[in-house]
Protein backbone atom coordinates (compact mmCIF):
# COMPACT_ATOMS: atom_id res chain seq x y z
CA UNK A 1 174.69 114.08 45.55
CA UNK A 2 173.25 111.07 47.82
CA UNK A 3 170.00 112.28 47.66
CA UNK A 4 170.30 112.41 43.93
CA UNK A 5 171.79 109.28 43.88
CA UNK A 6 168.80 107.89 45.87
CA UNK A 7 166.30 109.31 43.86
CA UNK A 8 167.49 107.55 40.71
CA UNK A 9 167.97 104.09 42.93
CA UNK A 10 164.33 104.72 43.32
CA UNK A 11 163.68 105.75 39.87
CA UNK A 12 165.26 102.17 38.75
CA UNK A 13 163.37 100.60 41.35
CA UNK A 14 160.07 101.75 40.42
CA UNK A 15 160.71 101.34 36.53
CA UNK A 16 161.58 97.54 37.09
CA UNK A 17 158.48 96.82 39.51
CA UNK A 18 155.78 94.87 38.61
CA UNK A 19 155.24 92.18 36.32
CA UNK A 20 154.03 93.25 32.73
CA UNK A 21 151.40 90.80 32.44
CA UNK A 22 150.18 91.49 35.61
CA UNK A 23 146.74 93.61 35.60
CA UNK A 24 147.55 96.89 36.50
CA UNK A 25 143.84 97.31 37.51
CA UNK A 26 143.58 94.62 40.12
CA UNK A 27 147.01 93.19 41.01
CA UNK A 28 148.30 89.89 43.00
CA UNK A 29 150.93 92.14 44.63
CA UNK A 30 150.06 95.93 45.64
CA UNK A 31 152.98 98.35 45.62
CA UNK A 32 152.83 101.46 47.58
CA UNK A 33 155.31 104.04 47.85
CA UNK A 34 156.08 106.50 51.01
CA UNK A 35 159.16 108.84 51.30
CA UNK A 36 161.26 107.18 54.15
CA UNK A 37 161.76 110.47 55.88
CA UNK A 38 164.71 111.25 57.93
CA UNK A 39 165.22 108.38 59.82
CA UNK A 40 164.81 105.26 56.79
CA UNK A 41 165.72 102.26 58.40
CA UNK A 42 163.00 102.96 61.17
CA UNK A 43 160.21 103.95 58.61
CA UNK A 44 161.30 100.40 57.51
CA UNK A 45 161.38 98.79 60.36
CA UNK A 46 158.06 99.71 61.73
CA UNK A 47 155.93 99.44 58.30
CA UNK A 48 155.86 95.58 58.35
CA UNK A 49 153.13 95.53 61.02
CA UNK A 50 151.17 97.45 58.69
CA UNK A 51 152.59 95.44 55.56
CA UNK A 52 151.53 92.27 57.08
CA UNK A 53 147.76 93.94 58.25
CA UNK A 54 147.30 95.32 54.28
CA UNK A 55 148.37 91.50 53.25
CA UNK A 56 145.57 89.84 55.48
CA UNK A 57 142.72 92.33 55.29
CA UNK A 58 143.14 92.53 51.01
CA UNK A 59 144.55 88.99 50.21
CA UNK A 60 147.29 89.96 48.25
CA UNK A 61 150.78 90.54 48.64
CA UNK A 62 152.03 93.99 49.58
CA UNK A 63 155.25 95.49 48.27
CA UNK A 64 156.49 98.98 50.18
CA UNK A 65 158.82 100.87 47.74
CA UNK A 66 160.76 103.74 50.12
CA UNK A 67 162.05 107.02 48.33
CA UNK A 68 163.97 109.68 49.36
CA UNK A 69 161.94 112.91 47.94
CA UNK A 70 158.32 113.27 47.08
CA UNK A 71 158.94 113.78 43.35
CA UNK A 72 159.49 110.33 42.71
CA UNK A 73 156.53 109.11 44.11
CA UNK A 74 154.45 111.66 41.94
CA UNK A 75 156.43 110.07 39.30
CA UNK A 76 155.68 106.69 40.15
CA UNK A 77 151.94 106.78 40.56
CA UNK A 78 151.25 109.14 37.07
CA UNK A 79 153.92 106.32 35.08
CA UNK A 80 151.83 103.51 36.80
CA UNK A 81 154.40 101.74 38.81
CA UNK A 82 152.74 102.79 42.04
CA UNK A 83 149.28 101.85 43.25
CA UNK A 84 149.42 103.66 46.42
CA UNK A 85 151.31 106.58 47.46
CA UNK A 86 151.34 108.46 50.67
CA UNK A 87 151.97 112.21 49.57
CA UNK A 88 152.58 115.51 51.04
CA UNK A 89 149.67 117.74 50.69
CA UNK A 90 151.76 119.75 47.65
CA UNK A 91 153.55 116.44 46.47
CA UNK A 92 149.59 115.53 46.29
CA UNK A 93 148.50 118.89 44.54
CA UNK A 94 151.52 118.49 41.86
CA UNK A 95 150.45 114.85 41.12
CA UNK A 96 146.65 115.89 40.52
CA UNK A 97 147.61 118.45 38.38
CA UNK A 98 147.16 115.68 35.80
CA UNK A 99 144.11 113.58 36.74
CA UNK A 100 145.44 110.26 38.30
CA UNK A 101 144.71 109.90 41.77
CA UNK A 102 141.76 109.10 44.13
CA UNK A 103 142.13 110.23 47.51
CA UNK A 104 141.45 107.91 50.32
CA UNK A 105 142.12 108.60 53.62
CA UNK A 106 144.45 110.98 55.90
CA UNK A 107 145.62 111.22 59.52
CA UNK A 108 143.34 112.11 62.07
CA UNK A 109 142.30 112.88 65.54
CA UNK A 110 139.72 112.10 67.21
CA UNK A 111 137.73 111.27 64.32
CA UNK A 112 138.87 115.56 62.56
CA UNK A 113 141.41 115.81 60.25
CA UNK A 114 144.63 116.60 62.21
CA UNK A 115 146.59 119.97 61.02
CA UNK A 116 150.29 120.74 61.43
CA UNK A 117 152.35 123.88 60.77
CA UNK A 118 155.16 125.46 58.90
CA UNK A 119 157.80 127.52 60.33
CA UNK A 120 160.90 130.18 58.96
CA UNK A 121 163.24 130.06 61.83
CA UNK A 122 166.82 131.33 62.63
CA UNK A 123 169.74 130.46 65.19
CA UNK A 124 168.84 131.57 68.92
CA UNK A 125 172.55 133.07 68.15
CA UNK A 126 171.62 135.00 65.48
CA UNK A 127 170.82 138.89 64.94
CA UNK A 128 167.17 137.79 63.21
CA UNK A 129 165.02 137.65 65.55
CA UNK A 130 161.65 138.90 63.84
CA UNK A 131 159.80 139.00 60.61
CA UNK A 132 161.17 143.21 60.41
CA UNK A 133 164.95 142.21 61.16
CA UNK A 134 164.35 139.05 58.41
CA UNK A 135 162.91 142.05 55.73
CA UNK A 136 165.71 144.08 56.71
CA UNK A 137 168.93 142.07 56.27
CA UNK A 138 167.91 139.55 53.90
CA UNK A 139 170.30 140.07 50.79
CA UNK A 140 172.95 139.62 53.74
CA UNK A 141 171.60 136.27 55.00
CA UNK A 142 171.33 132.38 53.55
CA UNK A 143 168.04 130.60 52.72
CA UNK A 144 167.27 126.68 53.03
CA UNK A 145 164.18 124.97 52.14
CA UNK A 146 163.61 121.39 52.84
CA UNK A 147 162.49 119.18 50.00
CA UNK A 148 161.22 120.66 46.82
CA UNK A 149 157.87 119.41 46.66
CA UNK A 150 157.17 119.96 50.65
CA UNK A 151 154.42 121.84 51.71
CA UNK A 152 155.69 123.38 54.92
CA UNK A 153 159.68 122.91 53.91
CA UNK A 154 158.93 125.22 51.02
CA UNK A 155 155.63 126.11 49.59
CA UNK A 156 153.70 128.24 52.11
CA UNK A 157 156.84 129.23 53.73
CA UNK A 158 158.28 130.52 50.18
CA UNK A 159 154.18 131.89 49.30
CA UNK A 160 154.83 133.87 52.81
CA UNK A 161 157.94 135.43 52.03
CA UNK A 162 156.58 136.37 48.74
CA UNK A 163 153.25 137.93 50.49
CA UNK A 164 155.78 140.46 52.82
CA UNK A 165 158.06 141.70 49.91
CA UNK A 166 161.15 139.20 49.96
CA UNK A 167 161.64 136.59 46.46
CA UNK A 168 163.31 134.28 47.72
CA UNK A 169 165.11 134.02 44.42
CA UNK A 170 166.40 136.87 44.18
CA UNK A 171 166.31 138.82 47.76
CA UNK A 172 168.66 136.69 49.30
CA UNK A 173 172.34 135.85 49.41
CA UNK A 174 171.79 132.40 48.37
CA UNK A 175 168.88 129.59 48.59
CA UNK A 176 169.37 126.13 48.54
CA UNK A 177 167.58 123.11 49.32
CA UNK A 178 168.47 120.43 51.79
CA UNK A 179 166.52 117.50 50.82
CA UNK A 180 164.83 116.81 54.07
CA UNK A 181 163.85 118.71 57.72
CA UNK A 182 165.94 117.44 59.44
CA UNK A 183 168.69 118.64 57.52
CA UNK A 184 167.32 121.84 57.28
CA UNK A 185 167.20 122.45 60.99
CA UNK A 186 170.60 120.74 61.66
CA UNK A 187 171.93 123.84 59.29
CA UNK A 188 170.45 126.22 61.21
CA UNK A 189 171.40 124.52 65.05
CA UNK A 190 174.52 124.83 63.28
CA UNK A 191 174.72 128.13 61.68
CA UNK A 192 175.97 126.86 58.32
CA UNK A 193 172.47 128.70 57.22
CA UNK A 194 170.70 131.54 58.65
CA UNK A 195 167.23 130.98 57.70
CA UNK A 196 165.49 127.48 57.61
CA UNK A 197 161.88 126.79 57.20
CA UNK A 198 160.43 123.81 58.01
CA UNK A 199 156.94 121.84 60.27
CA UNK A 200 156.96 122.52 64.14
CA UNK A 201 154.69 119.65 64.70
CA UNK A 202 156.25 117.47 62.44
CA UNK A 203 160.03 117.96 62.46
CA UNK A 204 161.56 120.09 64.99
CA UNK A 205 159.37 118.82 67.77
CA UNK A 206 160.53 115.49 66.92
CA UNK A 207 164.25 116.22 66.92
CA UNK A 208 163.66 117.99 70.26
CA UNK A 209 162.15 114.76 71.68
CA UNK A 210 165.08 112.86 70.31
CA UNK A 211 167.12 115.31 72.18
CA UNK A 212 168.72 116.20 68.79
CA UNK A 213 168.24 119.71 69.32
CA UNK A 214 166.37 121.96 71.63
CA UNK A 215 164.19 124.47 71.54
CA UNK A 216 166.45 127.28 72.79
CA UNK A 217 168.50 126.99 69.67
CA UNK A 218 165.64 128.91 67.59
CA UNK A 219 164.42 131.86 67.26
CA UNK A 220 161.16 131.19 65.63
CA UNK A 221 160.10 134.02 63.04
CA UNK A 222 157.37 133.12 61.70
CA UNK A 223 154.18 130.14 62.07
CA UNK A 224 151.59 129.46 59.34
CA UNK A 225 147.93 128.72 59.92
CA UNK A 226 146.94 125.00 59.90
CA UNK A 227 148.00 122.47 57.04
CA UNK A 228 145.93 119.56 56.25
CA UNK A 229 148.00 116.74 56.45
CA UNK A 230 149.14 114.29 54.31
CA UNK A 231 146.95 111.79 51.77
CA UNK A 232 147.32 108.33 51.33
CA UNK A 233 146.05 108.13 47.69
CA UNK A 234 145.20 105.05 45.03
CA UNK A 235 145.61 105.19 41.65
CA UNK A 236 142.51 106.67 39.79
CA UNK A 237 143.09 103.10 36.97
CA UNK A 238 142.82 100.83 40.09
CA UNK A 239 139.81 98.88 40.03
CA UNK A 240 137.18 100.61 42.41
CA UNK A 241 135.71 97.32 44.12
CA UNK A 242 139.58 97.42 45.14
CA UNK A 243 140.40 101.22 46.19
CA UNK A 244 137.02 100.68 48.52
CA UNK A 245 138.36 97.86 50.31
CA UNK A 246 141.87 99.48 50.56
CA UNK A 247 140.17 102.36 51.83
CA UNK A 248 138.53 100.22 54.17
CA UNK A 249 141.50 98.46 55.36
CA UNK A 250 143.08 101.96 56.13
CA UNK A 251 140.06 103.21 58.42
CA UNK A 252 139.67 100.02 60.34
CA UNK A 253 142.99 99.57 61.07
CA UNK A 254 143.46 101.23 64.26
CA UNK A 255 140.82 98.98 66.14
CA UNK A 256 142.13 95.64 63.86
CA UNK A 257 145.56 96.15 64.60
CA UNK A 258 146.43 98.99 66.70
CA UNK A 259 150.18 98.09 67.07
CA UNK A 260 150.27 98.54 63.02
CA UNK A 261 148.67 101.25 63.37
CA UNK A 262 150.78 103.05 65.79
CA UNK A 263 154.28 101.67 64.03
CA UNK A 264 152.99 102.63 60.56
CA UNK A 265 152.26 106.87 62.37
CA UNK A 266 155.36 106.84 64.72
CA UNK A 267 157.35 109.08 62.57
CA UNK A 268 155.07 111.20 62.77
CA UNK A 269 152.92 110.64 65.98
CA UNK A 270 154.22 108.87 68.34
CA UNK A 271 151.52 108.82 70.46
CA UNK A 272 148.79 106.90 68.73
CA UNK A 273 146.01 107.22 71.30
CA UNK A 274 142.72 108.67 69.83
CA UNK A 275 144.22 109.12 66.31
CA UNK A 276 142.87 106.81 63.41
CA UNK A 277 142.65 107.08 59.56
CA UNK A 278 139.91 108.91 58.66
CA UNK A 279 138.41 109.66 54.95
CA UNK A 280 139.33 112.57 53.01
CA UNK A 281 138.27 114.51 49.73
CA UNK A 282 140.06 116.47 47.05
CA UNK A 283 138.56 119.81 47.36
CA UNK A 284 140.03 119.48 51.32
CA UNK A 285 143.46 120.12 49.42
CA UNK A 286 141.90 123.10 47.11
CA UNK A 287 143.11 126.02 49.37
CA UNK A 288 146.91 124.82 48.32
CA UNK A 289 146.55 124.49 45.09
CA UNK A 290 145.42 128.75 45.29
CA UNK A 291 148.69 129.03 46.83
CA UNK A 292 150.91 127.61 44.52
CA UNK A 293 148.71 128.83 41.71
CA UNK A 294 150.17 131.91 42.36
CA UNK A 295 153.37 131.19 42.42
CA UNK A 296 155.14 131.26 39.24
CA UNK A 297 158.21 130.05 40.10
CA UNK A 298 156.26 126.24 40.75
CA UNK A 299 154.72 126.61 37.62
């Protein structure tokens, strides 16, 4: 229910942005949405370094409008009250399913796009402790994914299952979604779920640093092959003198600013050294789209 209730906050938020004689095409104030992530006030915190780089580099004011799930920023930027939007790589796929978007740049490391991973996991506790005991017991055993338009908190973790036999729909005792990865590996530290699937790199190596959890609480079933990671996108009605020097902005920043740099990736790299922004294309994100092509249940 507070998710929900966040996502229509955000919803309203969105709807009442922007001034409507403003040009959409080249604005006085830019307003970019990212999901907050698990921990929102810090997301908050540290994005005004990079608020206050965007604001000098472009000359124009910079709004940051936080959400709480990725489906409202693919709502935002197709209804045209976003003019940025940092995406998951699906959140990104299900927003180009209708031509609106120009990709501009995504994280990487030393100058390659950087990868993370997905993971199906269970309690170190628990009976599961492979793929064969997962196949075995599942109509006996409780399924969380993370947030609905996640890449690794659902779609290649939910295209896996479906590769070795198991719906997730239907071959379990129950699935539900808990909003965010965090969450979802809380209810499996926890045991008030037996199955969780979720990022390695991303999540549970994070909430091990934070000494949240460890890593002897899992019993780790199952890893994917590498994801491309997220894209920070501008709307396709933007004007393009614009997107280039946003785009711009974004792959200079780490040698303009490099604290704004590091604030604006903590979350999800807290060690900034030889990472930077570097360009990215469409087709990079083409091998996902396959994926949840053929799966009907996104369709």
């Amino acid at each position: 229910m507070k998710n929900f209730l966040l996502s229509l906050l955000c919803i309203f938020i969105l709807s009442c942005s922007g001034s409507k004689t403003e040009s959409f095409n080249n604005p006085d104030k830019l307003i970019i949405g990212i999901y907050a992530g698990d921990n929102p006030n810090q997301t908050k915190e540290n994005i005004v370094f990079f608020q206050k780089y965007l604001e000098k580099e472009l000359g124009k004011e910079v709004e940051y409008i936080f959400t709480s799930d990725y489906t409202t920023l693919v709502e935002g930027i197709q209804r045209k009250k976003l003019h940025i939007a940092q995406l998951s790589p699906f959140s990104y796929v299900l927003a180009t399913r209708k031509p609106c978007l120009v990709p501009l740049v995504t994280f990487g490391l030393n100058n390659k796009p950087s990868s993370y991973h997905s993971i199906i996991f269970s309690n170190s506790q628990s009976a599961i402790k492979n793929i064969a005991d997962l196949q075995k017991n599942a109509k006996n055993l409780t399924l969380c994914f993370g947030d609905p338009a996640s890449t690794s908190g659902h779609l290649l973790p939910r295209a896996y299952l479906k590769s070795i036999g198991l719906e997730p729909d239907s071959s379990f005792k129950q699935v539900v979604f808990t909003g965010t990865h965090a969450a979802t590996i809380l209810s499996i530290k926890s045991q008030k779920i037996d199955i969780g699937c979720s990022s390695s790199d991303l999540a549970l190596d994070r909430l091990i640093r934070e000494v949240v959890a460890k890593q002897s609480d899992f019993n780790i079933l199952w890893t994917s092959g590498d994801i491309i990671n997220d894209t920070f996108s501008a709307s396709i009605d933007l004007d393009k003198k614009l997107i280039e020097k946003i785009k711009k902005a974004y792959l200079e920043v780490h040698k303009k600013d490099f604290n704004a740099f590091s604030k604006s990736i903590f979350r999800f790299y807290p060690d900034a050294r030889n990472r930077q922004f570097i360009p990215v294309s469409d087709t990079m994100y083409n091998s996902l789209r396959k994926v949840a092509a053929n799966i009907k249940e996104l369709k």
